[in-house]
Protein backbone atom coordinates (compact mmCIF):
# COMPACT_ATOMS: atom_id res chain seq x y z
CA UNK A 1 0.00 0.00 0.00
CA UNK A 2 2.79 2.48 0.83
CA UNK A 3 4.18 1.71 -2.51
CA UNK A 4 1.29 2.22 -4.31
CA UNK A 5 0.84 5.41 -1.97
CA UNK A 6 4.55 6.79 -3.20
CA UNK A 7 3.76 5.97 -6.74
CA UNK A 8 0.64 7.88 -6.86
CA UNK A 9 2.51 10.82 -5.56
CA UNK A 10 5.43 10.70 -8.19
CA UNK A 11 2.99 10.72 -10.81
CA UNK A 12 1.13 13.37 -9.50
CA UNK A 13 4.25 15.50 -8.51
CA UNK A 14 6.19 14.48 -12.21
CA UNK A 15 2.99 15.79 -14.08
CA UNK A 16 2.55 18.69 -11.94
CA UNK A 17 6.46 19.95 -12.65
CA UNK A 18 5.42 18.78 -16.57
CA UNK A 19 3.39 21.58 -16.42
CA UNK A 20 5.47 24.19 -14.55
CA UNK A 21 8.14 23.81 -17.56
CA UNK A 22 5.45 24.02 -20.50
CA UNK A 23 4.67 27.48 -18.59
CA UNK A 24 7.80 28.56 -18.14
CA UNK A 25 8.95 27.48 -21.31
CA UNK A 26 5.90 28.87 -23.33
CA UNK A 27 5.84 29.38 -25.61
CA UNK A 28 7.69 26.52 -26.97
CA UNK A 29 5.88 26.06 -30.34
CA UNK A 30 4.78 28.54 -33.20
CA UNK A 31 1.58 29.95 -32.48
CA UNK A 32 -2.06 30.27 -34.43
CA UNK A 33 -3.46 33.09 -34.86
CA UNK A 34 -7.57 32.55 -36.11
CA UNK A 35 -8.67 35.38 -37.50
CA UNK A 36 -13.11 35.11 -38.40
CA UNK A 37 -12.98 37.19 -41.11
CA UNK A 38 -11.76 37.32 -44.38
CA UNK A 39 -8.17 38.42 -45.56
CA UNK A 40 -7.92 42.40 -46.11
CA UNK A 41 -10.90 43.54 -43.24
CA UNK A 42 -10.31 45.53 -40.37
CA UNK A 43 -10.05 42.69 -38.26
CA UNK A 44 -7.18 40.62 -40.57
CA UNK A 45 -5.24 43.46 -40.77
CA UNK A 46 -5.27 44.75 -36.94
CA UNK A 47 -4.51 40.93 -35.85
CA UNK A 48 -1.81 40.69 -38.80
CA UNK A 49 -0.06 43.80 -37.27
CA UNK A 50 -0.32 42.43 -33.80
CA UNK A 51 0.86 39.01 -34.53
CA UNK A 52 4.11 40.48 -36.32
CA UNK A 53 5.47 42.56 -33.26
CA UNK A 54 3.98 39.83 -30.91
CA UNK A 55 6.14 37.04 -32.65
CA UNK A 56 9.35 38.87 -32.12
CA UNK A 57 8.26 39.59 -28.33
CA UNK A 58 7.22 36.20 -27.79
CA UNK A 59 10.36 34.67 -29.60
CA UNK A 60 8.40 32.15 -31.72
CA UNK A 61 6.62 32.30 -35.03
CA UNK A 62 2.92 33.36 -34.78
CA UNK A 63 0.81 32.25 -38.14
CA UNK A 64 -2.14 33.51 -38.53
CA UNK A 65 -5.20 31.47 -39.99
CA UNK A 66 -8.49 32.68 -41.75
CA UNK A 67 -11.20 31.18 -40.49
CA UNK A 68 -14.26 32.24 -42.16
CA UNK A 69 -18.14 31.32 -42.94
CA UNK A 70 -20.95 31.44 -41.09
CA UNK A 71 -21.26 34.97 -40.25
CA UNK A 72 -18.50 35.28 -38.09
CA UNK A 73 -19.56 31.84 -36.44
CA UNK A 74 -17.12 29.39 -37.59
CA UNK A 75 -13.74 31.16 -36.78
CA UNK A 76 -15.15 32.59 -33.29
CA UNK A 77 -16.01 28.62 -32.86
CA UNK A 78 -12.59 27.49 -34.24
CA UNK A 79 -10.90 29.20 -31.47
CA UNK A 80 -13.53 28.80 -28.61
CA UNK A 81 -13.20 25.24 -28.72
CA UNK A 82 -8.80 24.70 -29.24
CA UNK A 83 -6.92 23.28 -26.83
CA UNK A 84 -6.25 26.26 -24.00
CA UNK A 85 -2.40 25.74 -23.75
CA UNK A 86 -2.24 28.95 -25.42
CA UNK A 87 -0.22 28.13 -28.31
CA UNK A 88 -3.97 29.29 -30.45
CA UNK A 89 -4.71 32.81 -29.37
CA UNK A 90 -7.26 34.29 -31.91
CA UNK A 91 -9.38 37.76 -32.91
CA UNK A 92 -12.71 38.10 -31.34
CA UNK A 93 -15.21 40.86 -32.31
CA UNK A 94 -18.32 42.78 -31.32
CA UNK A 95 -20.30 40.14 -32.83
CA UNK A 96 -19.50 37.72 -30.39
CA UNK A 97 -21.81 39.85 -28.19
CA UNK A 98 -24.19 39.54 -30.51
CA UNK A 99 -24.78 36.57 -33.07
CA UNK A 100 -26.30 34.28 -29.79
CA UNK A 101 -28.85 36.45 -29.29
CA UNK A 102 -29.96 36.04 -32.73
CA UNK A 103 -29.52 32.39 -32.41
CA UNK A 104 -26.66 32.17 -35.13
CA UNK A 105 -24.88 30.31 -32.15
CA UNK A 106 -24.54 29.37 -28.37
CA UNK A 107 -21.12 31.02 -28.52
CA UNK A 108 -20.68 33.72 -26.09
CA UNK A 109 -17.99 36.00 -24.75
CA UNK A 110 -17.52 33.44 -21.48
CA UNK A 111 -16.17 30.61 -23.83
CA UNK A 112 -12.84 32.80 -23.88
CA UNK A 113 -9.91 34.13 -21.71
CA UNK A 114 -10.05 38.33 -23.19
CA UNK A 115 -6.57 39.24 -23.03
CA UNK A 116 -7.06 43.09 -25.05
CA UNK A 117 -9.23 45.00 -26.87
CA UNK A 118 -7.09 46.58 -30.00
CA UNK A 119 -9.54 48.51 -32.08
CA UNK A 120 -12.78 50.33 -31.43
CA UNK A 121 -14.14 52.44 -35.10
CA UNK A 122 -16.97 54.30 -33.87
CA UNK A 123 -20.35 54.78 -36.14
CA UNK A 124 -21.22 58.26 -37.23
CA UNK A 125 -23.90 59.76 -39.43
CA UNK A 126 -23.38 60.24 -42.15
CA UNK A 127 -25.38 62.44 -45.14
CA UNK A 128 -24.94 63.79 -48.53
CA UNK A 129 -22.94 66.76 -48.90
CA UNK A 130 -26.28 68.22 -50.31
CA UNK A 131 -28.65 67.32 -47.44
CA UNK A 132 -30.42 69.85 -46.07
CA UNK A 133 -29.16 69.54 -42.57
CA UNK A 134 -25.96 69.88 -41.37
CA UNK A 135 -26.41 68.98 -37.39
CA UNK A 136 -27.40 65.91 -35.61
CA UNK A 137 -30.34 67.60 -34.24
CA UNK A 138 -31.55 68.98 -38.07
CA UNK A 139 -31.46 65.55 -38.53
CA UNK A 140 -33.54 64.64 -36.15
CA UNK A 141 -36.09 67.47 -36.46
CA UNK A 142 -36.27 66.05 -39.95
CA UNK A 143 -37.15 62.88 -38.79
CA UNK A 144 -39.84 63.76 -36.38
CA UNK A 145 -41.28 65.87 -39.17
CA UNK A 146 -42.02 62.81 -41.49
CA UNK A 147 -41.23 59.79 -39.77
CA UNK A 148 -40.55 56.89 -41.54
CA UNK A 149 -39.43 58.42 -44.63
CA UNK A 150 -35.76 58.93 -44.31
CA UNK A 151 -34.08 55.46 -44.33
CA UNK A 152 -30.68 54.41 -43.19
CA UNK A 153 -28.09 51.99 -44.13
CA UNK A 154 -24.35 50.27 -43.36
CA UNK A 155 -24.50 46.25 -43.15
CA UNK A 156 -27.02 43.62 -43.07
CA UNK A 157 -29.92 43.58 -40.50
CA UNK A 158 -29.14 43.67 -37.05
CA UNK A 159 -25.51 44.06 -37.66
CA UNK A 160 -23.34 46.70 -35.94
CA UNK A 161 -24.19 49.65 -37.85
CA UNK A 162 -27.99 48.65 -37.83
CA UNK A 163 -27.74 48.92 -33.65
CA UNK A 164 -25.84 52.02 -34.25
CA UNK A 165 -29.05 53.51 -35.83
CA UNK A 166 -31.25 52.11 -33.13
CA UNK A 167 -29.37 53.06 -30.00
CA UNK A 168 -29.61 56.96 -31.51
CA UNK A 169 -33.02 56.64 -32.22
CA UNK A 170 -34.29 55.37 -28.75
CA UNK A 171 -31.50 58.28 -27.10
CA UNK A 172 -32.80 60.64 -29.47
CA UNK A 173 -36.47 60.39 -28.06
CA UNK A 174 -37.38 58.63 -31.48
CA UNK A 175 -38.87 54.65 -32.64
CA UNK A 176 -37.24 52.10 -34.49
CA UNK A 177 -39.46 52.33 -36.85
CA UNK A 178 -38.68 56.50 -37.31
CA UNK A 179 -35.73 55.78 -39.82
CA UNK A 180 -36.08 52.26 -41.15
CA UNK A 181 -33.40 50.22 -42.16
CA UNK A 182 -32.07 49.28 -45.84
CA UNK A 183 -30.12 45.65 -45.47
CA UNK A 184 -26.50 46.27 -47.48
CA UNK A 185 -23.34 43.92 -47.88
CA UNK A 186 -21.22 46.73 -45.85
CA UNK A 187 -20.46 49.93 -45.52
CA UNK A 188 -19.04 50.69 -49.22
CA UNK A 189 -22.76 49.38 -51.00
CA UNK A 190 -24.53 51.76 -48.37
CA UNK A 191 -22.25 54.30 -49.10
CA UNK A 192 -22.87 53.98 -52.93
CA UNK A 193 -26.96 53.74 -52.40
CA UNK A 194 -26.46 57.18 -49.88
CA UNK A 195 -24.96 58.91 -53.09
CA UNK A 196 -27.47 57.75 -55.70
CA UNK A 197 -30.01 58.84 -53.10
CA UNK A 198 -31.43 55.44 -52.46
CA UNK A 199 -31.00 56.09 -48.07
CA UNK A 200 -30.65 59.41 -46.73
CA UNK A 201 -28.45 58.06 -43.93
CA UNK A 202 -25.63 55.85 -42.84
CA UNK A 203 -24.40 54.81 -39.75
CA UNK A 204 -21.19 52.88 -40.54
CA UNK A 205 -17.86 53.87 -38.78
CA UNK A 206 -16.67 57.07 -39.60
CA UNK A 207 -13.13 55.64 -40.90
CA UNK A 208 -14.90 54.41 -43.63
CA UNK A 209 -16.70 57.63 -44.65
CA UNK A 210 -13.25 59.25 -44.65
CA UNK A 211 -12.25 59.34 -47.92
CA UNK A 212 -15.76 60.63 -49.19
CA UNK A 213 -16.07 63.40 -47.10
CA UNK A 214 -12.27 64.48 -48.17
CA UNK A 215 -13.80 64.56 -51.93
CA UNK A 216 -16.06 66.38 -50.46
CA UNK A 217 -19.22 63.83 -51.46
CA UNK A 218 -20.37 63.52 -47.85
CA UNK A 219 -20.73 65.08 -44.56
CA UNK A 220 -20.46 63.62 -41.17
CA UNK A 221 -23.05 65.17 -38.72
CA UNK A 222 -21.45 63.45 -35.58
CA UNK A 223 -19.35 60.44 -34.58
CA UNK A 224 -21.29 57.86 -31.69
CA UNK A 225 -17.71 58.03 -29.72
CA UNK A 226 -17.21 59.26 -25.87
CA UNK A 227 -15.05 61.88 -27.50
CA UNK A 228 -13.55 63.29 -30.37
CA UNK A 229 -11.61 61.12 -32.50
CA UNK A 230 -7.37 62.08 -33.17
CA UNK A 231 -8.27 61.62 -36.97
CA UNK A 232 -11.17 63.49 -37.32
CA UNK A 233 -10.97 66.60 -34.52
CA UNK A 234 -13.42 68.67 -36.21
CA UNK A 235 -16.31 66.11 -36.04
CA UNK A 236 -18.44 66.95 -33.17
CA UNK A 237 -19.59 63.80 -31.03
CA UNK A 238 -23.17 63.12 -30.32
CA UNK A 239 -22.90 63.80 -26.68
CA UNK A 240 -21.63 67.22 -27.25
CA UNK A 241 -25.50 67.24 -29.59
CA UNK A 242 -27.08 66.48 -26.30
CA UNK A 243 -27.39 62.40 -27.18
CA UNK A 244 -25.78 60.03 -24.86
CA UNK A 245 -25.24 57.59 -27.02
CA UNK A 246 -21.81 55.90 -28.06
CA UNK A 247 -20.87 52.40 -30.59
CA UNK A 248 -18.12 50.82 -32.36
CA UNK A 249 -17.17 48.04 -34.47
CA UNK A 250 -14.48 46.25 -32.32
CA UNK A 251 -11.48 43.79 -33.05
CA UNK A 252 -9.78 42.36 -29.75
CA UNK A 253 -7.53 39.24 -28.80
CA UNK A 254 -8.48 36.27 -27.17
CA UNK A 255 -7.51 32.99 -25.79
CA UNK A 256 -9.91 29.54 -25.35
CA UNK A 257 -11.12 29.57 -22.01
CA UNK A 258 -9.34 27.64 -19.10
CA UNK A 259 -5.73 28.55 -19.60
CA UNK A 260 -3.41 28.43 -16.91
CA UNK A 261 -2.72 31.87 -15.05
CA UNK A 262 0.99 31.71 -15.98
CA UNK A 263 0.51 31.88 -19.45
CA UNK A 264 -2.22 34.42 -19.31
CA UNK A 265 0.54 36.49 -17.77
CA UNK A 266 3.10 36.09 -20.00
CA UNK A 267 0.39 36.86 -23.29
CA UNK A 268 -0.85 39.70 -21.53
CA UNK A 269 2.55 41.35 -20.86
CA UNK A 270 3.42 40.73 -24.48
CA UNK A 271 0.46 42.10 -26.09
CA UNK A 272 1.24 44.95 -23.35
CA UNK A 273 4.53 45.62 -25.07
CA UNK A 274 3.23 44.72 -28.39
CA UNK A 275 0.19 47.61 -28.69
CA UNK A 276 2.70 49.92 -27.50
CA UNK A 277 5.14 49.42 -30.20
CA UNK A 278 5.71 51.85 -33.03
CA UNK A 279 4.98 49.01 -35.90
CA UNK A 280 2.11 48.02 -34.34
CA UNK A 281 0.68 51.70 -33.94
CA UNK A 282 1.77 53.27 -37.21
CA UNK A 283 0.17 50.20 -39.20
CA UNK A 284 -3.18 50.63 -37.59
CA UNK A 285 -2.95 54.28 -38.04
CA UNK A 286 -1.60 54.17 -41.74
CA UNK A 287 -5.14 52.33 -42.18
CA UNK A 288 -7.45 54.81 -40.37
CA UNK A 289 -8.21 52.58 -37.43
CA UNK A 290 -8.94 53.86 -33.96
CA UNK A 291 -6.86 52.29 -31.28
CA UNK A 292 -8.49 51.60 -28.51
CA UNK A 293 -6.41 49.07 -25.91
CA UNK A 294 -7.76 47.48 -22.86
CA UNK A 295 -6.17 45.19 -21.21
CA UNK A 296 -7.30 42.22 -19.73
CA UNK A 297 -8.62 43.16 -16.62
CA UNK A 298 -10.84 46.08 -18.24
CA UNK A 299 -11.47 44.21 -21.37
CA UNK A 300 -13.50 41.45 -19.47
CA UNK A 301 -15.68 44.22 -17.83
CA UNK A 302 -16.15 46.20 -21.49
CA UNK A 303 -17.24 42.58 -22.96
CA UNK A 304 -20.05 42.06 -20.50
CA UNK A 305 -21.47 45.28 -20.73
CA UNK A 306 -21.36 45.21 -24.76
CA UNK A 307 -23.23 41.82 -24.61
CA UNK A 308 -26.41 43.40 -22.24
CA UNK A 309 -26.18 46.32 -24.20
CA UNK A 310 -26.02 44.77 -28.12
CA UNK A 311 -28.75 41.97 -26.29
CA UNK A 312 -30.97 44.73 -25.57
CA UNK A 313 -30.79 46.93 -28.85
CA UNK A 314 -31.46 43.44 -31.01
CA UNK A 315 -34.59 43.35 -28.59
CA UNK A 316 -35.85 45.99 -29.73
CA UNK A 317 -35.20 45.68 -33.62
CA UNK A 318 -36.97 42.17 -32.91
CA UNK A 319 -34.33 40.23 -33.97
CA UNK A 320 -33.16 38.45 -30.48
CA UNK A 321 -34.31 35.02 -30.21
């Protein structure tokens, strides 16, 4: 019996120091990177300029892997469900808060171990350059006038640009219904329908409505952000209109839930130095993205709150299951 007792207890203490070295050693293999989305997006490139300053950091080659289909659903499930040693580490975005509502999936933010948010684009409203109002509240005066006529676009249903609309309806005093919505592929189809005057408005991120508005083809009445962006200084938020009301597309890294605190540590400090590093920030900026880092610690906090508030605005657009 006391053999079998001291056997038992070398196992358990070999396996145990086993793991100690694959932490301390970690990471000791090349690391994949799932990305949900396709190559070129917001979200490939912010997790391609990441993973190339993280790799050098880290000491070990960091590949990162396309993972797309199903709205989002199939990479966001490809790295929910790896093995949590932490040698896959992956993008999650805001739609991780928001496709289980709509019953695209039973995915939710708990099935991962947040280690940052990178990005955060806010929406903004954008009109024609013609339109005949050229502040957020004309634009809602013009709304209340003849409601239901002016329509809005950006993405498909119930995607991020679509609750964009309806949070600054209902904090505008307004209905869903006030300013319907016009489904689009994206941001760049709405974009095209605003200027052949087939919507009056869209809500898309205001990075994307930048090169318009340089030509001059647009204007941007305000930007749904806490506070003015770096890029854009002369765009007035909406809280400084008197609507408390704030959204963004979002890109942020993640691990599978249930890996070990020692390796958590050692991602987070990297990702730490890594956001901080001139490559990382001048590639974002070169593309017009709007850095917003949290680390871990925050980033869990801004995740719940996103899910309760995206759960809440699909709700009301009748879309949550």
């Amino acid at each position: 019996m006391k053999m079998r007792k001291l056997f038992v207890c070398t196992l358990l203490s070999a396996l145990l120091l086993a793991g100690l070295g694959l932490a301390q050693n970690y990471p000791s293999r090349p690391i994949t990177y799932t990305v949900p989305w396709s190559p070129g997006g917001g979200t490939d490139t912010t997790s391609r300029a990441l993973a190339a300053v993280l790799q050098d950091i880290l000491g070990e080659t960091i590949n990162v892997v396309n993972r797309t289909g199903g709205g989002g659903v199939v990479g966001h499930q490809a790295l929910a469900t790896a093995k949590p040693d932490g040698l896959t580490i992956g993008a999650i975005t805001v739609e991780i808060t928001m496709m289980h509502w709509t019953g695209l999936t039973d995915l939710t933010f708990t099935d991962y171990t947040p280690l940052a948010l990178l990005i955060n684009n806010p929406a903004a409203i954008t009109v024609r350059a013609d339109a005949p109002y050229d502040t957020v509240q004309d634009l809602i005066d013009a709304i209340k006038a003849n409601p239901g006529k002016l329509l809005a676009s950006g993405t498909a249903k119930g995607g991020i640009w679509d609750l964009a609309r309806i949070g600054f309806l209902e904090n505008a005093g307004l209905q869903e219904s006030d300013m319907p919505w016009v489904p689009s592929q994206g941001a760049a189809p709405a974009f095209q329908e605003l200027l052949a005057g087939g919507v009056n408005v869209v809500t898309a991120a205001l990075a994307e409505a930048a090169a318009l508005r340089e030509a001059g083809e647009v204007k941007v009445l305000g930007v749904m952000s806490d506070e003015r962006l770096e890029r854009f200084p002369d765009v007035p938020t909406l809280k400084e209109q008197g609507i408390d009301w704030s959204i963004g597309g979002w890109a942020a890294v993640a691990a599978p839930a249930g890996i070990s605190d020692d390796i958590k540590t050692t991602l987070d400090d990297a990702i730490n130095q890594a956001v901080h590093d001139p490559a990382f920030f001048e590639a974002l900026k070169q593309a017009g993205f709007n850095i917003q880092y949290l680390p871990a610690a925050d980033f869990a906090g801004f995740l719940a709150a996103q899910d309760e508030v995206n759960g809440q605005l699909l709700k009301t657009a009748g879309l949550a299951q």
